[in-house]
N, C-alpha and C. Protein backbone atom coordinates (compact mmCIF):
# COMPACT_ATOMS: atom_id res chain seq x y z
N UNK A 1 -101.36 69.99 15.73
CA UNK A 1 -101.51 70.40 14.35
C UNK A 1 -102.91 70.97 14.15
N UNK A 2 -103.17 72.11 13.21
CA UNK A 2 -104.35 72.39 12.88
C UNK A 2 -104.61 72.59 11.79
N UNK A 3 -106.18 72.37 11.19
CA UNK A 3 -106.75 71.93 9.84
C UNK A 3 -107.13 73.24 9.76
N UNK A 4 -106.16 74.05 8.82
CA UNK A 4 -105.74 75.08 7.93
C UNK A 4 -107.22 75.84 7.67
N UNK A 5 -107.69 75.09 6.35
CA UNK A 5 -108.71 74.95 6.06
C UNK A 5 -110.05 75.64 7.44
N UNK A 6 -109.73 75.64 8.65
CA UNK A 6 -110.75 76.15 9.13
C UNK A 6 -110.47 77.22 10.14
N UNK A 7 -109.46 77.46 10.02
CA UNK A 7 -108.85 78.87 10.07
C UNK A 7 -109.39 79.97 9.55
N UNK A 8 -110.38 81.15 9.63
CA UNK A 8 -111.15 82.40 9.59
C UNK A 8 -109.70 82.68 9.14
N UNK A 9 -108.31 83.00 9.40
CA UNK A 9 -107.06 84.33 8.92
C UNK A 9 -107.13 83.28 7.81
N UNK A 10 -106.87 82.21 7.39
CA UNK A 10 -106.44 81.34 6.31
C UNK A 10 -107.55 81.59 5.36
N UNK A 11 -108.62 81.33 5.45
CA UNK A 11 -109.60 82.12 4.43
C UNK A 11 -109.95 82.99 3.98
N UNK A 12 -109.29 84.08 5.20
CA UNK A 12 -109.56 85.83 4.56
C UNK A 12 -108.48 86.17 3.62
N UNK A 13 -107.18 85.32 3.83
CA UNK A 13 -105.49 85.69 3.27
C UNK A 13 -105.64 84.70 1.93
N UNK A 14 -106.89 84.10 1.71
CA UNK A 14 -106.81 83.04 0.54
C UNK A 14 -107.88 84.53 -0.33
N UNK A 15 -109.06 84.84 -0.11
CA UNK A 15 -109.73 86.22 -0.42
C UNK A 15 -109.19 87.39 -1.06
N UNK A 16 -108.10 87.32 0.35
CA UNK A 16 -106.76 88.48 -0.28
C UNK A 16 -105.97 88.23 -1.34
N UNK A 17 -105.63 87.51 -1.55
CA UNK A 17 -104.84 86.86 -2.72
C UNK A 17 -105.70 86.91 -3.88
N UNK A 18 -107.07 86.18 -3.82
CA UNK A 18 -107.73 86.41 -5.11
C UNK A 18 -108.23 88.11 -5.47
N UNK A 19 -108.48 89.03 -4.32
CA UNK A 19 -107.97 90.21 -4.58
C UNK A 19 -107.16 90.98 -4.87
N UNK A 20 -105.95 90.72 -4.92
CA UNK A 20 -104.94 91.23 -5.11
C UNK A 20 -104.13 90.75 -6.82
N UNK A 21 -104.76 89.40 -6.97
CA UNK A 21 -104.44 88.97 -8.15
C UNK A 21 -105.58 90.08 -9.17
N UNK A 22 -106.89 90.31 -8.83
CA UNK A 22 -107.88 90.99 -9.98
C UNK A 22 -107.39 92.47 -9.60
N UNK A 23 -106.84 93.11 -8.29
CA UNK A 23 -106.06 94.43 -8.80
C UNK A 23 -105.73 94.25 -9.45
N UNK A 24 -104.40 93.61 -9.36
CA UNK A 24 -103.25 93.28 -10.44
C UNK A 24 -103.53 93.60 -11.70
N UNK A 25 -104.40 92.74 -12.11
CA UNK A 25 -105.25 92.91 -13.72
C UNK A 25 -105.12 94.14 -14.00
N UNK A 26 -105.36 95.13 -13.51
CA UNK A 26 -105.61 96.86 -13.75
C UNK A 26 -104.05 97.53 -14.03
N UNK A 27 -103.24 96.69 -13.48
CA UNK A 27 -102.04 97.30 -13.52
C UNK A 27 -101.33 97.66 -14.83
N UNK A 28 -100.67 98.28 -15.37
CA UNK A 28 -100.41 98.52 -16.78
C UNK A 28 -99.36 97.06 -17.22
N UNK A 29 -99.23 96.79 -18.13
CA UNK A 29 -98.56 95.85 -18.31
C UNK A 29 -96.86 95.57 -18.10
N UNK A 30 -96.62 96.55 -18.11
CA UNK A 30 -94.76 96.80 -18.00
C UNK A 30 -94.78 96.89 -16.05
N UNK A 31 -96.24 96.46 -15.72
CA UNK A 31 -95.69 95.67 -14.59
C UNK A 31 -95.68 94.45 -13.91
N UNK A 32 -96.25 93.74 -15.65
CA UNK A 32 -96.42 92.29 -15.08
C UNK A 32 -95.68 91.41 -13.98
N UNK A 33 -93.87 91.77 -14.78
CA UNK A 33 -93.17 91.15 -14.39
C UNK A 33 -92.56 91.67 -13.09
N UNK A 34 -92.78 93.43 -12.77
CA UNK A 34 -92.40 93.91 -11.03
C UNK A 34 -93.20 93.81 -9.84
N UNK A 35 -94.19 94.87 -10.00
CA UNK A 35 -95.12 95.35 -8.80
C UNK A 35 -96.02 94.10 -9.03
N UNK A 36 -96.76 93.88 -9.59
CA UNK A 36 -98.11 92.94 -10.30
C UNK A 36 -97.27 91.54 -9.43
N UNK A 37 -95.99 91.29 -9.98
CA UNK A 37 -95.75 90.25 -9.38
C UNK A 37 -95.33 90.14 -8.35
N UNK A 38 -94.68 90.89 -7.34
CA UNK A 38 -94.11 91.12 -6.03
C UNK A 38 -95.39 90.73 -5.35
N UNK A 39 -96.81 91.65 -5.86
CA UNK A 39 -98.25 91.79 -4.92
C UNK A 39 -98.37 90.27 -4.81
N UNK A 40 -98.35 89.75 -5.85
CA UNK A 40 -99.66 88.44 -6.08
C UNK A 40 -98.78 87.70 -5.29
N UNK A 41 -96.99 87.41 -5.38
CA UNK A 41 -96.22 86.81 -4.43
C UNK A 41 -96.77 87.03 -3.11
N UNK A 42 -97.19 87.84 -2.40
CA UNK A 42 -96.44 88.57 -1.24
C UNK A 42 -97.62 88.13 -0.62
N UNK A 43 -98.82 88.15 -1.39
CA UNK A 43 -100.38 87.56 -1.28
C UNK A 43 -100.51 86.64 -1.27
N UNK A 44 -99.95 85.77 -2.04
CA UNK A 44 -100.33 84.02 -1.78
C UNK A 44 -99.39 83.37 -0.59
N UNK A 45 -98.37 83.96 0.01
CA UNK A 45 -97.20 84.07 1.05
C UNK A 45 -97.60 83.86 2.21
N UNK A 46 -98.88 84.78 2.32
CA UNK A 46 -99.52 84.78 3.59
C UNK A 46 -100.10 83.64 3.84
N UNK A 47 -101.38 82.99 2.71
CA UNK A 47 -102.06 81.95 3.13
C UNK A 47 -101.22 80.84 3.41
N UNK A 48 -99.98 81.00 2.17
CA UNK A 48 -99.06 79.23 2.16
C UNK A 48 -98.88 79.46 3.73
N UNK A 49 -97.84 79.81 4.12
CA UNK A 49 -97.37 80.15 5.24
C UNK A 49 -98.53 79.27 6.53
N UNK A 50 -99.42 80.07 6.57
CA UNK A 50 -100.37 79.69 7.54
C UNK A 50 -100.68 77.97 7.07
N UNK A 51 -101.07 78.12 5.57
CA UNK A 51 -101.08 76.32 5.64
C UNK A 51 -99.73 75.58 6.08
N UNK A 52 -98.77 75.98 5.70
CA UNK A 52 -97.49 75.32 5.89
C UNK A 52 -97.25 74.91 7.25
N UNK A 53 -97.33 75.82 7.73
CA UNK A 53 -97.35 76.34 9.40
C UNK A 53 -98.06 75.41 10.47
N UNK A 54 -99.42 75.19 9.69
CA UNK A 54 -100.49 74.25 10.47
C UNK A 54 -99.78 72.74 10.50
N UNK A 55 -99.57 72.79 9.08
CA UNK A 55 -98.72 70.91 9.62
C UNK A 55 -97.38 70.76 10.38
N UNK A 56 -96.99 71.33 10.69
CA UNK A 56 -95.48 71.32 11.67
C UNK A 56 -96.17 70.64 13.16
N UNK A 57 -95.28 70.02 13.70
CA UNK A 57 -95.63 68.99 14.97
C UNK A 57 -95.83 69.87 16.21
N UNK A 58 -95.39 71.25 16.55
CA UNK A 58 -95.20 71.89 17.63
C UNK A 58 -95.60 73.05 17.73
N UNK A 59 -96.61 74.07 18.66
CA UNK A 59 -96.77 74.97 18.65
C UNK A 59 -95.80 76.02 18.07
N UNK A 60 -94.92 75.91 18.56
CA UNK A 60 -93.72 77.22 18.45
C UNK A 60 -93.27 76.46 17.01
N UNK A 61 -93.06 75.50 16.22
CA UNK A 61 -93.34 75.72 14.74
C UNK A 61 -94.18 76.15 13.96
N UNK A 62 -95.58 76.18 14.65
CA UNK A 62 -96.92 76.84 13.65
C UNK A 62 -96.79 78.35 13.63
N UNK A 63 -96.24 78.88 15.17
CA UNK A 63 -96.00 80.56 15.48
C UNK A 63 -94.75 81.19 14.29
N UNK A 64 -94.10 79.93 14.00
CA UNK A 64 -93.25 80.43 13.11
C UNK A 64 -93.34 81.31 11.78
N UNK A 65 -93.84 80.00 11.44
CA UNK A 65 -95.02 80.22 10.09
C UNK A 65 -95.95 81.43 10.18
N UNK A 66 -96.49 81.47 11.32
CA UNK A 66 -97.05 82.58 11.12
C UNK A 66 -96.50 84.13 11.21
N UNK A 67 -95.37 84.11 12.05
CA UNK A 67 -94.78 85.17 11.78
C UNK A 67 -93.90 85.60 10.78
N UNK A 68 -93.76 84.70 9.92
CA UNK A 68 -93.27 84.38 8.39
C UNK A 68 -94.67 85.45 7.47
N UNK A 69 -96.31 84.48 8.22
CA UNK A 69 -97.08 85.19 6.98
C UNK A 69 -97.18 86.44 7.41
N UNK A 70 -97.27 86.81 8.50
CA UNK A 70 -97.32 88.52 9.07
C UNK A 70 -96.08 89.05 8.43
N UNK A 71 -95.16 88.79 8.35
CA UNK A 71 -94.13 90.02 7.05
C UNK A 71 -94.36 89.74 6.35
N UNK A 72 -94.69 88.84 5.55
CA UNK A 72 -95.43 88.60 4.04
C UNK A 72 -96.73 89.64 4.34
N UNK A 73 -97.44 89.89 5.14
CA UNK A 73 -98.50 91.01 4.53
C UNK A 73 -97.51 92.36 4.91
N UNK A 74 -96.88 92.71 5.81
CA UNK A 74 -96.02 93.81 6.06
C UNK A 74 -95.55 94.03 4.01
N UNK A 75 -95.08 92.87 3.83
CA UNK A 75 -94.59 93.24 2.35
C UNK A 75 -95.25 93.36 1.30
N UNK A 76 -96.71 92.94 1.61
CA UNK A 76 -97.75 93.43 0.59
C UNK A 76 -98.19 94.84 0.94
N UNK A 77 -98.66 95.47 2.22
CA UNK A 77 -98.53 96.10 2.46
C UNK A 77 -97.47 97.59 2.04
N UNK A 78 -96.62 97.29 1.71
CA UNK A 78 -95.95 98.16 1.36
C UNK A 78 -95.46 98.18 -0.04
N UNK A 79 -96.02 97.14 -1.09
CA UNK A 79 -95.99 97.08 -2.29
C UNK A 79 -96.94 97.79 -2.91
N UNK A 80 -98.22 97.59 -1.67
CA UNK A 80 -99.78 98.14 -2.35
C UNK A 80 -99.41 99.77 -1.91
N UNK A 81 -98.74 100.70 -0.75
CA UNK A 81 -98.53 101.74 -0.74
C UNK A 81 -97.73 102.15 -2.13
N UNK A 82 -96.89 101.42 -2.43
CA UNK A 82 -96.22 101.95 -3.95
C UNK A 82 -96.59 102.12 -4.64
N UNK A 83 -97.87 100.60 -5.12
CA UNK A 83 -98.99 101.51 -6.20
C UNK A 83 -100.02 102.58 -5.89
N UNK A 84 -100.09 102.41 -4.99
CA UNK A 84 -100.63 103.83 -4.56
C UNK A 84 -100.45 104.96 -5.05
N UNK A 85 -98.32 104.76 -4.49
CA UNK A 85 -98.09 106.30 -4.70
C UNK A 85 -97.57 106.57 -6.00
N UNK A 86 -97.34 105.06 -7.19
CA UNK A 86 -97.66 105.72 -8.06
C UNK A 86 -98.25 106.19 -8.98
N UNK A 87 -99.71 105.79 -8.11
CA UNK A 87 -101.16 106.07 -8.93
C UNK A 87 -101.69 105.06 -10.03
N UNK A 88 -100.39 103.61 -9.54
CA UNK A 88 -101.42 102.43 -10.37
C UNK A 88 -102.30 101.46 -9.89
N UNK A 89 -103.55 100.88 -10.63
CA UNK A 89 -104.42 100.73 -9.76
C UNK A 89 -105.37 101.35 -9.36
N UNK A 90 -106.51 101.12 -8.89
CA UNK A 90 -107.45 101.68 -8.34
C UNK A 90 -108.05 101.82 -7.15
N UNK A 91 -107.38 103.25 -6.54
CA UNK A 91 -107.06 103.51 -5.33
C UNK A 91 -108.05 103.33 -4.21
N UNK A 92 -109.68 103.09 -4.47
CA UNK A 92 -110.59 102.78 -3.57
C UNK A 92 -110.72 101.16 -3.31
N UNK A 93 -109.91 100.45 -4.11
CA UNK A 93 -109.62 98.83 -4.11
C UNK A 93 -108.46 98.84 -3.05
N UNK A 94 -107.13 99.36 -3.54
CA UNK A 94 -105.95 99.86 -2.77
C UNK A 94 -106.14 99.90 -1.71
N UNK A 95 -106.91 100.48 -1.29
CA UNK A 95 -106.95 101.31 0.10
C UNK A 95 -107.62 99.85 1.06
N UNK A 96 -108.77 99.41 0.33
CA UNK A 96 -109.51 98.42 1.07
C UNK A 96 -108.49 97.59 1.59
N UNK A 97 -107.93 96.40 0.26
CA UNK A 97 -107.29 95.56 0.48
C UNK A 97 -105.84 95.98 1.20
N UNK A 98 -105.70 96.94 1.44
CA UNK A 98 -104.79 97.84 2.49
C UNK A 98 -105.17 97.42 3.77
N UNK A 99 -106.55 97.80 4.12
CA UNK A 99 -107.28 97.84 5.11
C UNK A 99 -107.22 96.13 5.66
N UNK A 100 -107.74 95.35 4.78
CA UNK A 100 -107.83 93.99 4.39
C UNK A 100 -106.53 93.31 5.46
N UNK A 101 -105.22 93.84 4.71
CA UNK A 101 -104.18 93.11 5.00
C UNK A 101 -103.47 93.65 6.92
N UNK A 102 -103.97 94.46 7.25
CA UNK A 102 -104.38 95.28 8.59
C UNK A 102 -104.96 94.25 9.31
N UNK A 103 -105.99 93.98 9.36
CA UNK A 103 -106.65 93.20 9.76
C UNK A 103 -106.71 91.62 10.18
N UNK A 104 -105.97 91.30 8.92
CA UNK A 104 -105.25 90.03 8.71
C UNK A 104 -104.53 89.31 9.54
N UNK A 105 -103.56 90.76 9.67
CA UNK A 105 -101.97 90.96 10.61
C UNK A 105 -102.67 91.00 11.85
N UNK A 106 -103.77 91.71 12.42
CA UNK A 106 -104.38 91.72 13.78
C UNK A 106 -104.59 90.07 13.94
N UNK A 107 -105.09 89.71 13.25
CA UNK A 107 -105.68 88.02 13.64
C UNK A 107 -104.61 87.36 13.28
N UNK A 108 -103.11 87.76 12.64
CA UNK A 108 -101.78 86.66 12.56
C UNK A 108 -101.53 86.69 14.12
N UNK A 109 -101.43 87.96 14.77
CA UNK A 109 -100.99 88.63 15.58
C UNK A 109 -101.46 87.82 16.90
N UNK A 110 -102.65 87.90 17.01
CA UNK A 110 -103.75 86.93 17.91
C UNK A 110 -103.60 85.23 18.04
N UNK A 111 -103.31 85.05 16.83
CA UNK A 111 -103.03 83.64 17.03
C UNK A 111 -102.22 83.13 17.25
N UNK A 112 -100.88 84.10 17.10
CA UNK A 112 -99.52 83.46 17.21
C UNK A 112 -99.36 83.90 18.80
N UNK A 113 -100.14 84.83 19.42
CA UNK A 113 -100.33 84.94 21.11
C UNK A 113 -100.71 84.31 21.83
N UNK A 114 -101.81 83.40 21.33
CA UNK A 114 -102.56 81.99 21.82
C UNK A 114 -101.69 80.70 21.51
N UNK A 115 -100.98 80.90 20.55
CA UNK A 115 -100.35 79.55 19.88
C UNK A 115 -99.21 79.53 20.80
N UNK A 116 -98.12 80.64 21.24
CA UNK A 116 -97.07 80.62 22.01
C UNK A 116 -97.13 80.34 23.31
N UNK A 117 -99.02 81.02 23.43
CA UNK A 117 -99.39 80.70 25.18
C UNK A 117 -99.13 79.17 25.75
N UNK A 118 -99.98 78.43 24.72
CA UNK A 118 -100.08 77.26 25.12
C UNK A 118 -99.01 76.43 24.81
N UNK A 119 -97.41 77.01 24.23
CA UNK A 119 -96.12 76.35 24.31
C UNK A 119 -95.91 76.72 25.70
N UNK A 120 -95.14 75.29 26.39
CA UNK A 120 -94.87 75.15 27.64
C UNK A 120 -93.33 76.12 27.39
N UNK A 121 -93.02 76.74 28.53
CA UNK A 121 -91.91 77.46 28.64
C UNK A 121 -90.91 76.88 29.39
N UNK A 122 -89.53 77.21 28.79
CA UNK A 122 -88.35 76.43 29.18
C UNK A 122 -87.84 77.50 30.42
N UNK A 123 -87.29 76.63 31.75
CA UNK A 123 -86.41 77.56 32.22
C UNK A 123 -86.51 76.79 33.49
């Protein structure tokens, strides 16, 4: 098991989330209830995930979780291209926390390679 909490991806995807919630803010209001809320979902998805993930008893349950939070940013990811393209929001924030969730996915990516390594293999 590992203490979440000191996880570098778990703190940047907790960052992301509080970023993605103060985009949000900018968003016009008739999207509280769509885009605004899909983002802030899709954003807090990532960190649960990784916490969730950490308490499970077995490597190949934590890899789970994490490949759970890696399409959770795939799906922020492609929520934040929508506001993009339809010009809500503010596209030099957009772009970052674009960048942001890239990055993220590199270090989900990394850990769930180390985490599977050290599951013993059946065969």
């Amino acid at each position: 098991m590992h203490n979440f909490k000191r996880l570098t991806v778990w703190k940047r995807s907790i960052d992301l989330a509080i970023r993605c919630y103060r985009q949000t803010e900018t968003f016009p209001r008739t999207e509280r209830y769509g885009l605004s809320s899909q983002i802030q979902r899709a954003a807090v998805s990532v960190a649960s995930n990784i916490a969730e993930g950490s308490s499970r008893p077995t490597p190949r349950e934590f890899a789970r979780y994490l490949q759970i939070a890696y399409g959770s940013g795939c799906e922020l990811e492609t929520q934040l291209l929508i506001a993009q393209s339809l010009g809500i929001g503010k596209p030099d924030e957009l772009q970052s926390i674009m960048d942001e969730v890239e990055e993220i996915r590199r270090m989900l990516y990394g850990l769930m390679a180390t985490t599977t390594a050290t599951t013993p293999s059946r065969g």
